[in-house]
Protein backbone atom coordinates (compact mmCIF):
# COMPACT_ATOMS: atom_id res chain seq x y z
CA UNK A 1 -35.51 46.34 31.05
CA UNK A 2 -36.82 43.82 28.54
CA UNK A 3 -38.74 40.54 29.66
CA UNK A 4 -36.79 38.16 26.48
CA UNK A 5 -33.15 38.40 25.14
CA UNK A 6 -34.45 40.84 22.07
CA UNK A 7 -37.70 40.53 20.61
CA UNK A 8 -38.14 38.53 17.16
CA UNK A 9 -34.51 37.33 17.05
CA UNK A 10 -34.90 33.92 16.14
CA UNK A 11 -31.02 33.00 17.06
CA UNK A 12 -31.72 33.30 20.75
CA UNK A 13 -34.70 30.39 20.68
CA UNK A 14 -32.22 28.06 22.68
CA UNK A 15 -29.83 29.16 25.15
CA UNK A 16 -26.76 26.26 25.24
CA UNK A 17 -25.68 25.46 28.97
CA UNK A 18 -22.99 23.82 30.54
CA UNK A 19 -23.41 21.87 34.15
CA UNK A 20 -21.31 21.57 37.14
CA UNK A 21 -21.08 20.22 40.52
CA UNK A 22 -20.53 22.77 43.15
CA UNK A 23 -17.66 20.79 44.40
CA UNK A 24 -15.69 22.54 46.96
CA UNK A 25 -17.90 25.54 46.67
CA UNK A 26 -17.76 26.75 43.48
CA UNK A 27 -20.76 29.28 43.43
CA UNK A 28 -22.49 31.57 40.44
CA UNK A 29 -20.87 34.02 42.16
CA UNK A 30 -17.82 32.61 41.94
CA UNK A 31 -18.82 32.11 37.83
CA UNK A 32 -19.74 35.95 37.57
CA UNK A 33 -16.84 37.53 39.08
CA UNK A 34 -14.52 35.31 36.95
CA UNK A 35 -15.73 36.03 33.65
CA UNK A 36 -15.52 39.36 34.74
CA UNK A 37 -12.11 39.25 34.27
CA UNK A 38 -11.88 39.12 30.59
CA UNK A 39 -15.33 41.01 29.71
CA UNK A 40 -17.64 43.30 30.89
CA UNK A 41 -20.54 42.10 32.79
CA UNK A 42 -23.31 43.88 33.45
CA UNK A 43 -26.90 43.10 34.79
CA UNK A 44 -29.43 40.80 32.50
CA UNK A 45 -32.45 41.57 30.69
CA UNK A 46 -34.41 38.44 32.27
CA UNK A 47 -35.86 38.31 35.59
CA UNK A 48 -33.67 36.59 38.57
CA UNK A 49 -35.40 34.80 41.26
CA UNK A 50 -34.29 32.48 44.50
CA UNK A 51 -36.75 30.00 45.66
CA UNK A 52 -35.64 27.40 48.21
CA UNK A 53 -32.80 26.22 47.58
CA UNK A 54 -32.94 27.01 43.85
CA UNK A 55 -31.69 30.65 41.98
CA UNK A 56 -31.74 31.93 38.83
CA UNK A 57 -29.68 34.62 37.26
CA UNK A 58 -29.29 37.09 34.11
CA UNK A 59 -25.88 39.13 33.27
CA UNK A 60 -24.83 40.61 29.78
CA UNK A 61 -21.57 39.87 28.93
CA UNK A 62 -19.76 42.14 26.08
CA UNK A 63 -18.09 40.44 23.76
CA UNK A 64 -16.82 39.97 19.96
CA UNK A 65 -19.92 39.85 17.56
CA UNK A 66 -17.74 36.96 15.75
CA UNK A 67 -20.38 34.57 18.05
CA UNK A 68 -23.34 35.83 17.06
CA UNK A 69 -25.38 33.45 15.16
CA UNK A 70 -26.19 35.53 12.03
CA UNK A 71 -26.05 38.55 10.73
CA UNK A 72 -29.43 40.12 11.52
CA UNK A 73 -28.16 38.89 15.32
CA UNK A 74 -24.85 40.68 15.15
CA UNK A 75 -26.82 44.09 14.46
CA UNK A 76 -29.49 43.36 17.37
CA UNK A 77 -26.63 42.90 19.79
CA UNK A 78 -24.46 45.61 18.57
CA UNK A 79 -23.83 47.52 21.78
CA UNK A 80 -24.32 51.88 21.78
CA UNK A 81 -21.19 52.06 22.51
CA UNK A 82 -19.41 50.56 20.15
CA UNK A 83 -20.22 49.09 16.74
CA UNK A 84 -17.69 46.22 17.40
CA UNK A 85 -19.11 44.63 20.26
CA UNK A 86 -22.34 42.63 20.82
CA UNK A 87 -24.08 42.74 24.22
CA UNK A 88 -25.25 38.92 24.86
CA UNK A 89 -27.35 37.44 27.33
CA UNK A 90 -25.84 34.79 29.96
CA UNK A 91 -28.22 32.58 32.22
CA UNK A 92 -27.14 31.09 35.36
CA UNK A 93 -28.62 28.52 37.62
CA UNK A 94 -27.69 26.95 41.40
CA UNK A 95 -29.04 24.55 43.66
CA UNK A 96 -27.12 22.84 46.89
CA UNK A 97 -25.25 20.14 44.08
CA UNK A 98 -25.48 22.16 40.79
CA UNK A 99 -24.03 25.25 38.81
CA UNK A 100 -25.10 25.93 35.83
CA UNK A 101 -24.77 28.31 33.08
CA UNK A 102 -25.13 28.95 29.36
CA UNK A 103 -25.79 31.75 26.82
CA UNK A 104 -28.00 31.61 23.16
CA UNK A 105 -24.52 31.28 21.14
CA UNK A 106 -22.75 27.33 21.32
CA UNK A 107 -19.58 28.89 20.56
CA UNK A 108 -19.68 31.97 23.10
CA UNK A 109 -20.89 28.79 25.81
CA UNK A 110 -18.11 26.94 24.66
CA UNK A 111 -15.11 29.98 24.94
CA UNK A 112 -16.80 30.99 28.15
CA UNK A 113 -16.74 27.54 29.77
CA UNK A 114 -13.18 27.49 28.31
CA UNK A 115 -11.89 30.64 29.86
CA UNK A 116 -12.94 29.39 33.18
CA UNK A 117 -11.44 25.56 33.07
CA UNK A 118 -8.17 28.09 32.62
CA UNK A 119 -8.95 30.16 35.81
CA UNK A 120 -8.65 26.91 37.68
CA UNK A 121 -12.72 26.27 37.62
CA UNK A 122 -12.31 22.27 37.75
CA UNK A 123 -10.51 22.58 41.26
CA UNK A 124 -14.27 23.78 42.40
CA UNK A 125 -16.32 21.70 39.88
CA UNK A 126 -16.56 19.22 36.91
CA UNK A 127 -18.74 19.40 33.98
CA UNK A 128 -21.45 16.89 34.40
CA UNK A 129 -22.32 15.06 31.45
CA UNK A 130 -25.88 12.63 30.82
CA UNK A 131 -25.27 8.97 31.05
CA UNK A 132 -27.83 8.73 28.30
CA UNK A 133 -27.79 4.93 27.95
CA UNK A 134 -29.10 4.29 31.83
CA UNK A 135 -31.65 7.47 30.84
CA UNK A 136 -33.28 5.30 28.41
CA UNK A 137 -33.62 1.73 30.47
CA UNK A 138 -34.81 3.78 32.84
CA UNK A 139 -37.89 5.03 30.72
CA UNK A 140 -37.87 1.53 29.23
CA UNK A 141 -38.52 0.72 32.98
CA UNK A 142 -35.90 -1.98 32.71
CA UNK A 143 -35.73 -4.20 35.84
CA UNK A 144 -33.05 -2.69 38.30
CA UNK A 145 -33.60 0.79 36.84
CA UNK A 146 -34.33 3.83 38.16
CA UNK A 147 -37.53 4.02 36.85
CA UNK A 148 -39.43 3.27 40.51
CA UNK A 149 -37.53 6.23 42.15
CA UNK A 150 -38.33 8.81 39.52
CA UNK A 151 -42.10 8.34 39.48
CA UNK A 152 -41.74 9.79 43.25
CA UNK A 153 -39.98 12.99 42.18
CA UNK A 154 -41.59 16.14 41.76
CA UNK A 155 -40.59 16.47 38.55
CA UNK A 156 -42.02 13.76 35.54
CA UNK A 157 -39.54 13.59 33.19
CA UNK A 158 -40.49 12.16 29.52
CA UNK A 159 -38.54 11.32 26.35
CA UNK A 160 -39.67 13.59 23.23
CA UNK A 161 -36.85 12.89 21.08
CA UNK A 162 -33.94 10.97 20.21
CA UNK A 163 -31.02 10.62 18.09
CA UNK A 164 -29.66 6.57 18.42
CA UNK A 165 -26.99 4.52 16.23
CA UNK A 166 -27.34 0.63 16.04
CA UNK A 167 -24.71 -1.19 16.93
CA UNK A 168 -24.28 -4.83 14.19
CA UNK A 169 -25.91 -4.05 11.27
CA UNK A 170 -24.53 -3.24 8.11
CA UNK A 171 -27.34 -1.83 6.37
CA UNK A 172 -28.81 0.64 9.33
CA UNK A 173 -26.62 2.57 11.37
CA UNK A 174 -29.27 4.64 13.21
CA UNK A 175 -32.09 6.98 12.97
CA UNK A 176 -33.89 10.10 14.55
CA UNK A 177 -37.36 10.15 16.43
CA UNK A 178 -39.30 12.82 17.87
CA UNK A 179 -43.03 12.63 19.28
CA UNK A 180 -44.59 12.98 23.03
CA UNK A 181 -43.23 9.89 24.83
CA UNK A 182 -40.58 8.12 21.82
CA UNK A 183 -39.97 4.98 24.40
CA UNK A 184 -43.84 4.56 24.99
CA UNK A 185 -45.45 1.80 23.35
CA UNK A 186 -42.04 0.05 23.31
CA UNK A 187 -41.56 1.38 20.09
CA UNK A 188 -37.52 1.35 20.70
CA UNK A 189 -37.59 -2.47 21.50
CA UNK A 190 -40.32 -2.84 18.38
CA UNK A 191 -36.93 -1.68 16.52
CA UNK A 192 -34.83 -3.47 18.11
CA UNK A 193 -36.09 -6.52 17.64
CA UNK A 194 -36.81 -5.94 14.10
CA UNK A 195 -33.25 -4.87 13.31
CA UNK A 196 -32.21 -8.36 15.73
CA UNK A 197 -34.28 -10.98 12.53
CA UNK A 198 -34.47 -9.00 9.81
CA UNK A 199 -30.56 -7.07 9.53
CA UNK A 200 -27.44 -7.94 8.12
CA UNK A 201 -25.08 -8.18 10.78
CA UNK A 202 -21.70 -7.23 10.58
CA UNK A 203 -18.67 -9.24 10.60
CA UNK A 204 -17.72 -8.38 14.08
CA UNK A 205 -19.67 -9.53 17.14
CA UNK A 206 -21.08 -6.70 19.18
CA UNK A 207 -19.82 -6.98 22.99
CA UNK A 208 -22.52 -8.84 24.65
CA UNK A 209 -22.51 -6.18 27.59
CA UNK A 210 -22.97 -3.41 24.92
CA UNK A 211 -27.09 -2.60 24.31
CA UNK A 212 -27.73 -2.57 20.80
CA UNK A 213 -28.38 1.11 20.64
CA UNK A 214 -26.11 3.85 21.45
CA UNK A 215 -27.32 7.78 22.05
CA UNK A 216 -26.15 10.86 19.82
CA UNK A 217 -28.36 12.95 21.40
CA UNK A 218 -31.95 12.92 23.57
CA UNK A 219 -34.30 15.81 24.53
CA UNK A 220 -35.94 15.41 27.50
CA UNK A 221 -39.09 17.22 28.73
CA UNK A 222 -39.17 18.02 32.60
CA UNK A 223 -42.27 18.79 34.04
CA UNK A 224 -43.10 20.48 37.75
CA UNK A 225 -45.66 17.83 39.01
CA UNK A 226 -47.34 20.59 41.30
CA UNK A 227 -47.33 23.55 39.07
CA UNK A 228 -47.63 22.44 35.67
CA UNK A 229 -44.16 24.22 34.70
CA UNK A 230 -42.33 22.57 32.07
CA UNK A 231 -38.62 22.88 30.57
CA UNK A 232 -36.86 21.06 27.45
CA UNK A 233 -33.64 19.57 27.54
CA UNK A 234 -31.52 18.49 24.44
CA UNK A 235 -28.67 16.54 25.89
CA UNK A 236 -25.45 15.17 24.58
CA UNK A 237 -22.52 12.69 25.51
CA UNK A 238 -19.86 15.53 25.30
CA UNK A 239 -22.22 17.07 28.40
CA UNK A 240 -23.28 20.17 26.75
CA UNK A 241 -27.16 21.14 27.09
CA UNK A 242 -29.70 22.77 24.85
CA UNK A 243 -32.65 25.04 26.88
CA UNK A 244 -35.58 25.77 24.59
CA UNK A 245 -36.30 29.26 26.17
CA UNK A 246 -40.04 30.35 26.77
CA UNK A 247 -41.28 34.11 25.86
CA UNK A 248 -39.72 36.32 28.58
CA UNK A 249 -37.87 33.08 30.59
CA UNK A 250 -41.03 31.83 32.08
CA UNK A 251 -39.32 28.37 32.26
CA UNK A 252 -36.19 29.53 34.26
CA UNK A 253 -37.33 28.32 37.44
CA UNK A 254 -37.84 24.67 36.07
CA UNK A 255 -34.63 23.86 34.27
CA UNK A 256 -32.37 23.80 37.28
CA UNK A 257 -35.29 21.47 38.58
CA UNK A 258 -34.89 19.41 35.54
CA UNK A 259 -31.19 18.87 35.96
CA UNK A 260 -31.56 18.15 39.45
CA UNK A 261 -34.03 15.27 39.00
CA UNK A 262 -31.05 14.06 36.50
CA UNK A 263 -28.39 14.35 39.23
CA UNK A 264 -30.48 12.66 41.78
CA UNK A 265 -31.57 9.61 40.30
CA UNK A 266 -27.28 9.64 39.62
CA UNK A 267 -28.20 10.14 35.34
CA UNK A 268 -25.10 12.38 35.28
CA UNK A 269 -21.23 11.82 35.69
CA UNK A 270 -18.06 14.29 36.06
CA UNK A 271 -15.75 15.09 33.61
CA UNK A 272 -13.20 17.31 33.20
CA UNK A 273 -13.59 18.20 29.64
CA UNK A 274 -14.91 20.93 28.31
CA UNK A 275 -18.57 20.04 26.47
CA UNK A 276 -18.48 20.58 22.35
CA UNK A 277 -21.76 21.75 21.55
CA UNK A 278 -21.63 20.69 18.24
CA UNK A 279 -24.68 22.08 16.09
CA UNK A 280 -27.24 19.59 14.66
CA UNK A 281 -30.36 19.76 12.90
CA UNK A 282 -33.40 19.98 15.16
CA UNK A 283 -35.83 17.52 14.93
């Protein structure tokens, strides 16, 4: 078996995942044997691993090459037996609190997740979606934040990227930012409080209990404090997740460990909808 998706295909640098709680034991299992019953699944072309009380999965799934990203992807995943199928790689994740479980494609990820709210799926779990404003006081180190109990997890978790919109002003309604740590330095309140004396406000008060900036989207880098492993999360409102994907899934292990450290420091909520994925640029 191959060690990465399929060599050289550039469509399959991300894998898009959704979340879940494992309420009322909803299990990959569980996951697996439900898809099942619209496609064929077969065994995965990355390495699965259990360690503790974390496990990692691969399957294939065969489905309509009308996901497929391109068309140089629809004739790497064209399956031997027939031309008008693609074979496409699904990873899946669980820990004691979390499911999770995504493939390269946004739209498969998003008909997947679908066919599975209709097979009763929320009964056992919710989506869980990042609370992104309390993500960012929290790296701000805001009093009252969460800031205090991350530091003593075993994963360090670091903003590289960020996509905000400013709430008041009528001549800047956001911006993008990418670098190693985007709220070190307090460059975000350097903004803010240049936008606060220098913009045009609008006509309409903001709500006093609102922050001035509101999150589109924030990547987060997770990093294994005692082995030096590393994953990349892009995150969204909606609740859908983006998974930079080493060479041969060398960073499995840490992304359920990533969303963990989210769950635990309670940067996550439930909600029954089904996550978007919507594409946009990378920074």
């Amino acid at each position: 078996m191959k060690k990465e998706p399929i060599p050289k295909l550039s469509d399959q640098r991300y894998f898009h995942v959704a979340v879940l709680s494992r309420r009322k034991g909803l299990s990959l299992s569980w996951v697996w044997d439900a898809l099942e019953r619209d496609a064929r699944v077969d065994s995965g072309r990355l390495p699965s691993a259990s360690n503790g009380t974390i496990r990692h999965e691969s399957r294939i799934i065969t489905e309509s090459p009308i996901y497929a990203g391109s068309p140089e992807a629809v004739r790497a995943l064209a399956t031997s037996e027939n031309a008008g199928t693609c074979d496409y790689d699904i990873i899946g994740f669980m820990t004691s609190e979390l499911v999770m479980f995504g493939t390269s494609y946004s739209r498969l990820t998003h008909v997947l997740a679908g066919r599975l709210v209709r097979q009763r799926m929320m009964e056992r779990g919710w989506f869980l979606r990042p609370k992104l404003v309390p993500l960012a006081q929290m790296f701000q180190r805001r009093p009252g934040s969460v800031a205090k109990r991350a530091a003593k997890l075993d994963v360090a978790l670091q903003a590289t990227g960020l996509t905000a919109f400013y709430r008041g002003s009528k001549n800047f309604k956001g911006f993008r930012v990418s670098g190693s740590d985007v709220f070190g330095e307090g460059f975000i309140e350097m903004i803010s409080g240049w936008l606060e004396s220098s913009s045009e406000k609008v006509d309409v008060e903001t709500e006093m209990s609102e922050p001035p900036f509101g999150y589109k989207m924030m990547r987060v880098n997770a990093t294994n404090r005692l082995t030096g492993g590393s994953a990349s999360l892009t995150m969204r409102p909606d609740g859908s997740y983006k998974v930079w994907l080493h060479k041969g899934g060398g960073n499995l292990p840490e992304v359920p460990g990533a969303v963990s450290a989210l769950n635990s420091l309670g940067l996550l909520e439930e909600n029954a909808e089904v996550p978007k994925w919507a594409e946009e640029e990378e920074m």
